[in-house]
C-alpha atoms as a PDB file:
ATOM      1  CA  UNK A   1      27.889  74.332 173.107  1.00  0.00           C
ATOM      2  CA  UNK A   2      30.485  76.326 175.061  1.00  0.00           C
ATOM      3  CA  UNK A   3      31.745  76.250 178.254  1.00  0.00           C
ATOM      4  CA  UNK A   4      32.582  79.362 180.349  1.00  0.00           C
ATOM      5  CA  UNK A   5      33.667  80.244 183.847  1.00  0.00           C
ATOM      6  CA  UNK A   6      33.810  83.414 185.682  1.00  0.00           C
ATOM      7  CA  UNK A   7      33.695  84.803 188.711  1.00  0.00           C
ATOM      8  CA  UNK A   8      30.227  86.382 189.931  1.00  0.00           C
ATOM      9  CA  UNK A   9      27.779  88.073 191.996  1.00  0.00           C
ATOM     10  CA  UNK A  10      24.611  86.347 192.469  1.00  0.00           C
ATOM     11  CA  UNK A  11      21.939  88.950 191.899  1.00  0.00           C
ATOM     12  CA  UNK A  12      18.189  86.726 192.404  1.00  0.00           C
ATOM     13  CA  UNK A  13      16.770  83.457 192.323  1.00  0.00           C
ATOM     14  CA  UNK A  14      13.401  82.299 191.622  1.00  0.00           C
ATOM     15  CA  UNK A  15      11.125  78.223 191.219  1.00  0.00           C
ATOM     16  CA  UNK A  16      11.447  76.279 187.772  1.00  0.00           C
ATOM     17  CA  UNK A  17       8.722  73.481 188.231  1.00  0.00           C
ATOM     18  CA  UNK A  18       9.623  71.351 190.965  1.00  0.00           C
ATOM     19  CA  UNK A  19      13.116  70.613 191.431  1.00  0.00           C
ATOM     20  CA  UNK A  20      14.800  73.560 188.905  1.00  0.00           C
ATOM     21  CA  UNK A  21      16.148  77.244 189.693  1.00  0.00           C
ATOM     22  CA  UNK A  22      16.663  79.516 187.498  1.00  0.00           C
ATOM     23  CA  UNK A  23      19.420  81.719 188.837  1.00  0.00           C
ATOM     24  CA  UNK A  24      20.556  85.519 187.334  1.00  0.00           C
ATOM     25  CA  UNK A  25      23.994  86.150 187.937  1.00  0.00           C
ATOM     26  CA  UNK A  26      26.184  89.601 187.181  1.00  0.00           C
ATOM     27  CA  UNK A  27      29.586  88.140 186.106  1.00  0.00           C
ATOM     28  CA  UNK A  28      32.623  90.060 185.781  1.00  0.00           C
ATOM     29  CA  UNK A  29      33.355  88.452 182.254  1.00  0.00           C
ATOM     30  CA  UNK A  30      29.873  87.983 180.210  1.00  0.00           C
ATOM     31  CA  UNK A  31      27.544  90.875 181.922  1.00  0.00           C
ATOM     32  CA  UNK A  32      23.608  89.596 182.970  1.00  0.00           C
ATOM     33  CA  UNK A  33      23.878  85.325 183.016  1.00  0.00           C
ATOM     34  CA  UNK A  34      20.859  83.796 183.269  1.00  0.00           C
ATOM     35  CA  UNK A  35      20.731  80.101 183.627  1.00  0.00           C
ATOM     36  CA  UNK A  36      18.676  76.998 185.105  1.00  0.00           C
ATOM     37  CA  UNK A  37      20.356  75.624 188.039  1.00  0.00           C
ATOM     38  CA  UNK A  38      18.670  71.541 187.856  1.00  0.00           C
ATOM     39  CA  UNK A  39      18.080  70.133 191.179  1.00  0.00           C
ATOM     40  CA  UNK A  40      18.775  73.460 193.175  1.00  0.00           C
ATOM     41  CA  UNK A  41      14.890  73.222 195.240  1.00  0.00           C
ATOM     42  CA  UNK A  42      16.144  69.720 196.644  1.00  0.00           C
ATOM     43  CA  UNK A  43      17.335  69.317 199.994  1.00  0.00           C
ATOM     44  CA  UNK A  44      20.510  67.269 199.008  1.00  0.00           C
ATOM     45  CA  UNK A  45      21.258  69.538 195.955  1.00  0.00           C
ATOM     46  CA  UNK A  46      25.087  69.766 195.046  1.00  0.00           C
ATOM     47  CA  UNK A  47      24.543  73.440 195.013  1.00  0.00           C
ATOM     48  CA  UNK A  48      24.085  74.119 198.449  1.00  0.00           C
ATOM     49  CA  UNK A  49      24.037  77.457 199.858  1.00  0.00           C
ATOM     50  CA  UNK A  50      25.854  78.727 196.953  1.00  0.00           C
ATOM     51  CA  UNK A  51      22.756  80.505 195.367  1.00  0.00           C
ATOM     52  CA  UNK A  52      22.315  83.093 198.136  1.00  0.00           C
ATOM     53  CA  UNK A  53      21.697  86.418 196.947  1.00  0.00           C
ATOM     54  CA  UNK A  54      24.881  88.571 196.275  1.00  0.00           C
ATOM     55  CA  UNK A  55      26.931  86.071 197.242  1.00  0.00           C
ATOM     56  CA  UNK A  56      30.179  85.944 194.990  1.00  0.00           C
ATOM     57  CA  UNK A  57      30.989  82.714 193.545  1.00  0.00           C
ATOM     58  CA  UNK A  58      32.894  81.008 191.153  1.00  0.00           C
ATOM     59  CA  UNK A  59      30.453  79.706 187.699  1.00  0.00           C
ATOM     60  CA  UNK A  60      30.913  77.794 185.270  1.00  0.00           C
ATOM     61  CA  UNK A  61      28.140  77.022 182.799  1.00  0.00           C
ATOM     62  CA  UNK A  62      27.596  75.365 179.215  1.00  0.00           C
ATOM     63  CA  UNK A  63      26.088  77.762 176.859  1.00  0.00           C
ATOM     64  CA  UNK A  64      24.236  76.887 173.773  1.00  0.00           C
ATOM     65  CA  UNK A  65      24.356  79.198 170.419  1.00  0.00           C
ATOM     66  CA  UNK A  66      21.517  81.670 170.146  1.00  0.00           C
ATOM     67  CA  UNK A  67      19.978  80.639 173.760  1.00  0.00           C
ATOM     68  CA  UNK A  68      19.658  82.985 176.581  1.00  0.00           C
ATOM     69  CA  UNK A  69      19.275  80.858 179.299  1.00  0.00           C
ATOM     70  CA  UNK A  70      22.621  79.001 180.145  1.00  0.00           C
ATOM     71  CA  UNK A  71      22.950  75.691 182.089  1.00  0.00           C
ATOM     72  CA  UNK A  72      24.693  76.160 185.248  1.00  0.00           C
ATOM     73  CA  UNK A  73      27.438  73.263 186.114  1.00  0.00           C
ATOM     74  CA  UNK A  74      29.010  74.267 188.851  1.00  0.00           C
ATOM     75  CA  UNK A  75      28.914  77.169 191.186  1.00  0.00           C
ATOM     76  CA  UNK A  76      32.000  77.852 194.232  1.00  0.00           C
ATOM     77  CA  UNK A  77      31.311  80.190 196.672  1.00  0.00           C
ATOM     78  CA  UNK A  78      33.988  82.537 197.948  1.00  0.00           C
ATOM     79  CA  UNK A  79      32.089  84.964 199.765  1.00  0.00           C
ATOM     80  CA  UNK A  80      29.256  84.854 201.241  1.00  0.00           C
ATOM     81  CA  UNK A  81      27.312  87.963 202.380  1.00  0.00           C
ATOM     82  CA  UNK A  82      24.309  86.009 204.442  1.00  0.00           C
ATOM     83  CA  UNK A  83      24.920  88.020 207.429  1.00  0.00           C
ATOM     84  CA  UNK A  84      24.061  91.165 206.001  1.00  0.00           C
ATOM     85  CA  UNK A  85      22.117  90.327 203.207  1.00  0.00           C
ATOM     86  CA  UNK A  86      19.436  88.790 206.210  1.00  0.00           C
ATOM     87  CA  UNK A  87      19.070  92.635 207.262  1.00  0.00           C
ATOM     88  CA  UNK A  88      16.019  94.242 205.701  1.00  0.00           C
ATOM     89  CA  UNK A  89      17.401  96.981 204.785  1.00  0.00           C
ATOM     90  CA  UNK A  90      20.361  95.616 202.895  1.00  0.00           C
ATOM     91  CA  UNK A  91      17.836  92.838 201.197  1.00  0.00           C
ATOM     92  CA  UNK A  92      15.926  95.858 200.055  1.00  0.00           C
ATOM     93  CA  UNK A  93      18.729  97.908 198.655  1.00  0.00           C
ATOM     94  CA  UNK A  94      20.644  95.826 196.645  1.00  0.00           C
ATOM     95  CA  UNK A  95      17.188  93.847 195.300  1.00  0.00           C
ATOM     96  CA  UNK A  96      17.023  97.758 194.259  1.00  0.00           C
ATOM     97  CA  UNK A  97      20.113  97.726 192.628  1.00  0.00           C
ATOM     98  CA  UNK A  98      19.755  94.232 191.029  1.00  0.00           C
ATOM     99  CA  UNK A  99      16.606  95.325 189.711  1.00  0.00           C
ATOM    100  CA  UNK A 100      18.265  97.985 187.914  1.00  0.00           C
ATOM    101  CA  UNK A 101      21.393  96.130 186.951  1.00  0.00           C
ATOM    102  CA  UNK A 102      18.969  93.354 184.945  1.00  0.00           C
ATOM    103  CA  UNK A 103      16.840  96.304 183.640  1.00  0.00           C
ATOM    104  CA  UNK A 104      19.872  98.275 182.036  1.00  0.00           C
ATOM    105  CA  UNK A 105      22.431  94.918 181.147  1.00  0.00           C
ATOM    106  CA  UNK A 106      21.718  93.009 177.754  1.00  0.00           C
ATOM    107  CA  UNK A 107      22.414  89.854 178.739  1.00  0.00           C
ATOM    108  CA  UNK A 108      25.586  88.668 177.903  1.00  0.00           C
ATOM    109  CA  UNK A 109      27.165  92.394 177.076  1.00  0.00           C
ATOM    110  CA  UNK A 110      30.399  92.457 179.332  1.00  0.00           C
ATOM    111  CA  UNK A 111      31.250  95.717 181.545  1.00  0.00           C
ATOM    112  CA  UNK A 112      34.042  94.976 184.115  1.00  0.00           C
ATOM    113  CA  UNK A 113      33.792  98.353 185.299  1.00  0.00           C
ATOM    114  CA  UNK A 114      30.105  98.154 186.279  1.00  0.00           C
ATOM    115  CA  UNK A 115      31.112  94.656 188.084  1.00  0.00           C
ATOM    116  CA  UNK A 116      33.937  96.246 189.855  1.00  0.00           C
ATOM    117  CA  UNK A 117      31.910  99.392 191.066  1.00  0.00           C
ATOM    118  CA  UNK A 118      28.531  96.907 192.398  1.00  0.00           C
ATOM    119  CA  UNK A 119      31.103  94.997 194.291  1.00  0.00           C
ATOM    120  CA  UNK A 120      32.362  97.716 195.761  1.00  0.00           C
ATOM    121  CA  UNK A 121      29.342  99.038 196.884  1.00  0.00           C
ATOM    122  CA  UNK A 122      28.308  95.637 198.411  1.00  0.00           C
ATOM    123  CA  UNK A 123      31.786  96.177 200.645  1.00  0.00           C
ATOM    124  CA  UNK A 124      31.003  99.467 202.143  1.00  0.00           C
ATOM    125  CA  UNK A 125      27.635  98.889 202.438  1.00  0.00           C
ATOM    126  CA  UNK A 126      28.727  95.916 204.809  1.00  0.00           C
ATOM    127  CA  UNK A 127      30.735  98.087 206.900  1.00  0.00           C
ATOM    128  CA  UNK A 128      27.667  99.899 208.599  1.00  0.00           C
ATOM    129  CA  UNK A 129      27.705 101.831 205.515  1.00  0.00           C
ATOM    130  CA  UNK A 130      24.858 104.358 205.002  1.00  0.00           C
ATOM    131  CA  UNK A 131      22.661 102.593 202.023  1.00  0.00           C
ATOM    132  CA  UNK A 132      20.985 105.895 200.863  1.00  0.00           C
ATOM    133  CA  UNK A 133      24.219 106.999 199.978  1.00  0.00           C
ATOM    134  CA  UNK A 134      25.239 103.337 198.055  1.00  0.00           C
ATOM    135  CA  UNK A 135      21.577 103.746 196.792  1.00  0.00           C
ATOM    136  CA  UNK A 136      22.320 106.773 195.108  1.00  0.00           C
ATOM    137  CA  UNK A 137      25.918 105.883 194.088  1.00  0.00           C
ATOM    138  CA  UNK A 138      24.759 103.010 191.922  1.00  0.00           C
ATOM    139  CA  UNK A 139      21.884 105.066 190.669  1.00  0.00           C
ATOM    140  CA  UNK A 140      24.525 108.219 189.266  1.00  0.00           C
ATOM    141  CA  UNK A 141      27.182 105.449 188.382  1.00  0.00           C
ATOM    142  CA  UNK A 142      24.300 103.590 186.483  1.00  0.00           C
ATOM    143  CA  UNK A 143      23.509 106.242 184.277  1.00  0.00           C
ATOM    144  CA  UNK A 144      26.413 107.946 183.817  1.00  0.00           C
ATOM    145  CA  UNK A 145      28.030 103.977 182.481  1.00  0.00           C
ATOM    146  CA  UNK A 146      24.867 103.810 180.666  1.00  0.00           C
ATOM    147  CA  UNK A 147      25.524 107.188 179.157  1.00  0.00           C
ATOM    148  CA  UNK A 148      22.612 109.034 180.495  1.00  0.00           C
ATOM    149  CA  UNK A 149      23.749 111.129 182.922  1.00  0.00           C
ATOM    150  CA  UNK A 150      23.193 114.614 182.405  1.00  0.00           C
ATOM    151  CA  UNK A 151      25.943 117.488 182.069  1.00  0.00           C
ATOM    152  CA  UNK A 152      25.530 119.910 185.189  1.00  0.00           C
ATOM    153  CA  UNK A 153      28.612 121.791 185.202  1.00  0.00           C
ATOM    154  CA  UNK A 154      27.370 124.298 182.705  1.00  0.00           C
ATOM    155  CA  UNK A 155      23.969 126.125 181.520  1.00  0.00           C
ATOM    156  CA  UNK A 156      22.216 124.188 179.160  1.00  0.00           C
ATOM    157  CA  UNK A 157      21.117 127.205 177.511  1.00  0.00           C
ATOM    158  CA  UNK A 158      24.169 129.495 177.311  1.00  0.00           C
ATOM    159  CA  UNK A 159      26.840 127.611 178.310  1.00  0.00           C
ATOM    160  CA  UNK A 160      28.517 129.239 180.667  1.00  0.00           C
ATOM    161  CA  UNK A 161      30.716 127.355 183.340  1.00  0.00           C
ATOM    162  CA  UNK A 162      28.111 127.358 186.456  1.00  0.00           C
ATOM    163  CA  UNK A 163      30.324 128.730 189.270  1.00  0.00           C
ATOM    164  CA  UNK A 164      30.680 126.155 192.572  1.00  0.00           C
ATOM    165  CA  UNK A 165      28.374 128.371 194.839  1.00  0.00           C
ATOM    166  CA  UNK A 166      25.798 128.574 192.403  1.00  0.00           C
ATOM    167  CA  UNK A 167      22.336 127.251 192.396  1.00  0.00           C
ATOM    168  CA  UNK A 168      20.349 126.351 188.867  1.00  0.00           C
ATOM    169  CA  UNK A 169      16.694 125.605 187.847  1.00  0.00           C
ATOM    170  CA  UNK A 170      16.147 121.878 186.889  1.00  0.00           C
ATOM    171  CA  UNK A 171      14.773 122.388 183.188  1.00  0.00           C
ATOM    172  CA  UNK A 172      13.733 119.324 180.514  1.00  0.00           C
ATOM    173  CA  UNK A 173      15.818 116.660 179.899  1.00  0.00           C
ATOM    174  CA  UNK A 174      16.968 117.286 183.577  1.00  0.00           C
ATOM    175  CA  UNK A 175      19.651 119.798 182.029  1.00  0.00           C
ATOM    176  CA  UNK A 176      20.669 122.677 184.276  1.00  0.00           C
ATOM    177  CA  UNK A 177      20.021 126.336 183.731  1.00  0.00           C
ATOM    178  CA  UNK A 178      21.641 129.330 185.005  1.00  0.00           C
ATOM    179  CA  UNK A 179      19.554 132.014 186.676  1.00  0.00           C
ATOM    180  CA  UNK A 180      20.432 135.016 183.788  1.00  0.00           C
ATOM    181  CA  UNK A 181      18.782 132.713 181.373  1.00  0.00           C
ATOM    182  CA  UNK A 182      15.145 133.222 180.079  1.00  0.00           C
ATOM    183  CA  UNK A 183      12.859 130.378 181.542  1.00  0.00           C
ATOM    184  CA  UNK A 184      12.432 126.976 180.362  1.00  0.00           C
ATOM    185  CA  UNK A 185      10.129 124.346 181.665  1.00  0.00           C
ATOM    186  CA  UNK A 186      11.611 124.416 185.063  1.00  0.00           C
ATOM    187  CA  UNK A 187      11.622 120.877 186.646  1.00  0.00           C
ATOM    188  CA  UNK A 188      12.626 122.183 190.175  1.00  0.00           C
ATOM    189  CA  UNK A 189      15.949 123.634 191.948  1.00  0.00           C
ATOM    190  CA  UNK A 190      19.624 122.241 192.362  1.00  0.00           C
ATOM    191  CA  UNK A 191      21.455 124.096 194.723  1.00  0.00           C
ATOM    192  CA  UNK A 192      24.923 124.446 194.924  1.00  0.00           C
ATOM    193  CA  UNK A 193      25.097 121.514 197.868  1.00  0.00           C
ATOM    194  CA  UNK A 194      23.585 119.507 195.569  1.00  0.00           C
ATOM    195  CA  UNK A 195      25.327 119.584 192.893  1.00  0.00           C
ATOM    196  CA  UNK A 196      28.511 118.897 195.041  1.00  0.00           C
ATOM    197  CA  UNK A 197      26.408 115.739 195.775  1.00  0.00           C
ATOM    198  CA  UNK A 198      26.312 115.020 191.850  1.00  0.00           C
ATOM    199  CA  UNK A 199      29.724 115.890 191.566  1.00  0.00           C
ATOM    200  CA  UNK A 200      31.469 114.415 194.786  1.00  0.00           C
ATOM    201  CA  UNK A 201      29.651 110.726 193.787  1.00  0.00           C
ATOM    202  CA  UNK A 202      31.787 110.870 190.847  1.00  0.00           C
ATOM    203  CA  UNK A 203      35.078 111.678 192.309  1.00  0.00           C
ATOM    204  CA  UNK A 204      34.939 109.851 195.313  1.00  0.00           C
ATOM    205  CA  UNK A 205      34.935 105.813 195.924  1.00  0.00           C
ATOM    206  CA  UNK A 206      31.943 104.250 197.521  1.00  0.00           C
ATOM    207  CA  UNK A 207      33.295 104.352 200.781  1.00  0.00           C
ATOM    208  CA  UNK A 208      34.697 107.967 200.753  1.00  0.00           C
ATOM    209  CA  UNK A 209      31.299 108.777 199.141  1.00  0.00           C
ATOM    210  CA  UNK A 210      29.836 107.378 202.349  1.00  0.00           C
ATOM    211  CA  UNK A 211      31.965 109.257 205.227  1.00  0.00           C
ATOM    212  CA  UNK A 212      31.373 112.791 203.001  1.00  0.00           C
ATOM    213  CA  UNK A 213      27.444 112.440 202.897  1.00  0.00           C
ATOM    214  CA  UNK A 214      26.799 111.625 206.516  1.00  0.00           C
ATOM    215  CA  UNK A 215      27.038 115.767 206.925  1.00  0.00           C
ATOM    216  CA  UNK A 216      24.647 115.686 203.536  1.00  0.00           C
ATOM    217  CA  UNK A 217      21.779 113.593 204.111  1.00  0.00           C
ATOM    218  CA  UNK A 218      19.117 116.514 202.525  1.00  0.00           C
ATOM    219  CA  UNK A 219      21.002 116.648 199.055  1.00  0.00           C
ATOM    220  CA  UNK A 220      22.169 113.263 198.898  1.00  0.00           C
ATOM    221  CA  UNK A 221      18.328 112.756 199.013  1.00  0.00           C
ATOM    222  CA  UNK A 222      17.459 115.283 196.569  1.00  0.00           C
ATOM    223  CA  UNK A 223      19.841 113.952 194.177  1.00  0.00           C
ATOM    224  CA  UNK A 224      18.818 110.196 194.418  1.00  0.00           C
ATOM    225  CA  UNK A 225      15.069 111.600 193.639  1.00  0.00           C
ATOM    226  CA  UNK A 226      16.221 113.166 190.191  1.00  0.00           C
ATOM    227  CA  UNK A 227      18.402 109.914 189.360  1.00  0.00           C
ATOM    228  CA  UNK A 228      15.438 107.688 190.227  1.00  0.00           C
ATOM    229  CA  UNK A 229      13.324 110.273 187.943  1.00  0.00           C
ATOM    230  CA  UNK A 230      15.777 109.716 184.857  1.00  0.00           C
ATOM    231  CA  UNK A 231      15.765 106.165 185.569  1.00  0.00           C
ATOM    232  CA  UNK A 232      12.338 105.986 184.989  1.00  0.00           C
ATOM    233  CA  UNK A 233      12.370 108.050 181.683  1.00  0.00           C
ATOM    234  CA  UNK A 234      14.865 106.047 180.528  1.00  0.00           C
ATOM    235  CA  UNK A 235      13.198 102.743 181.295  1.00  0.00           C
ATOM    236  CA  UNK A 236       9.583 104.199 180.522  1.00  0.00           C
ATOM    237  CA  UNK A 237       7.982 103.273 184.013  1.00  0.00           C
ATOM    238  CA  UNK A 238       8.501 104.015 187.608  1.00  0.00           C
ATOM    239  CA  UNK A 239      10.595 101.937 189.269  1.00  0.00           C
ATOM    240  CA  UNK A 240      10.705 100.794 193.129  1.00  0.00           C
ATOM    241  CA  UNK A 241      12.398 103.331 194.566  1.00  0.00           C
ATOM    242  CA  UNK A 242      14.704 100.870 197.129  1.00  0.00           C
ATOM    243  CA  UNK A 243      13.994 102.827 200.361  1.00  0.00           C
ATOM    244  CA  UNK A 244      13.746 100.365 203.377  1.00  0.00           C
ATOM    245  CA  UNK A 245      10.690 100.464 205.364  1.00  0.00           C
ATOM    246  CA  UNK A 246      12.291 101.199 208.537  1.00  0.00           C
END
């Protein structure tokens, strides 16, 4: 047995018979933790308020060889996002997003960069930030991490550079091909606003990304519908799609 401790984001929560918790964290040093929290249901339990969802908090946990599930020892909060995370639409977004996270994280795999780019998202999303815009950040930063993102600055099928002003026909494996090309399966259209879309979410931080697409709201839409579409391929089901209900 092993002890660890690392600072992390507290993705979800849910009942282990009576008493018990079993709480999945994203840590910045060991990826996806998973671990029973004993005594979190009770009213006097030393955890507290510590195990809101995406809080970020200080862990430490024993860890047994070959076992998944850790034991949680201690947990420190040092920020606490309950004022925002008790707005619907937040709740709903990054549930979204944690969703995803577990679904595309082997537990215990490290990736600092993922940890640093979900925290920032949670910041600018709590600065009145527009969450179809974080929704689709994580979504294009997800797969492109996960190394599934497609190409689009050339045509799939000759390979010529696809000029900035030009639109392209959505073909299988969500590739991109140029209009002088013969026909493939064609998926749909990408025009050339929305492939600045795909293009500007990788340049820009989430925050930037945010100021740029409130004059984009159509193709930051359009785009988030084709990453949500990979997503599923990739994952081999639909998954819920993180939209609030509002």
């Amino acid at each position: 047995m092993s002890i660890k401790e690392t600072e992390a984001l507290v993705i979800k929560s849910y009942g282990l018979a009576e008493a018990d918790r079993i709480v999945v964290f994203f840590t910045r040093e060991f990826g996806v933790v998973r671990g029973v929290a004993k005594g979190a249901k009770r009213l006097n339990s030393r955890f507290g308020s510590t195990l809101e969802p995406f809080s970020t908090v200080d862990l430490t946990y024993f860890q047994k060889e070959e076992r998944e599930l850790v034991s949680i020892q201690q947990v420190e909060l040092t920020q606490s996002r309950f004022d925002v995370a008790s707005d619907p639409v937040f709740l709903n977004t990054f549930s979204y997003i944690g969703d995803l996270l577990t679904d595309f994280s082997p537990p215990h795999d490290a990736d600092e960069t993922l940890y640093r780019m979900i925290t920032a998202c949670m910041e600018a999303s709590g600065k009145d930030g527009d969450l179809a815009s974080i929704r689709l950040y994580f979504e294009l930063w997800l797969l492109r991490l996960s190394g599934y993102l497609p190409e689009w600055s050339q045509c799939e099928s000759c390979e010529r550079e696809l000029a900035p002003s030009e639109s392209a026909r959505l073909v299988s494996g969500f590739h991109l091909q140029c209009g002088n090309c013969k026909k493939s399966y064609v998926i749909g259209e990408v025009s050339a606003a929305d492939r600045e879309v795909f293009h500007n979410v990788q340049k820009l931080s989430p925050a930037d990304f945010i100021a740029y697409a409130a004059d984009n709201g159509e193709p930051v839409e359009v785009i988030s519908g084709i990453m949500k579409r990979i997503i599923a391929q990739v994952l081999g089901r639909e998954v819920a799609s993180g939209v609030a209900l509002r």
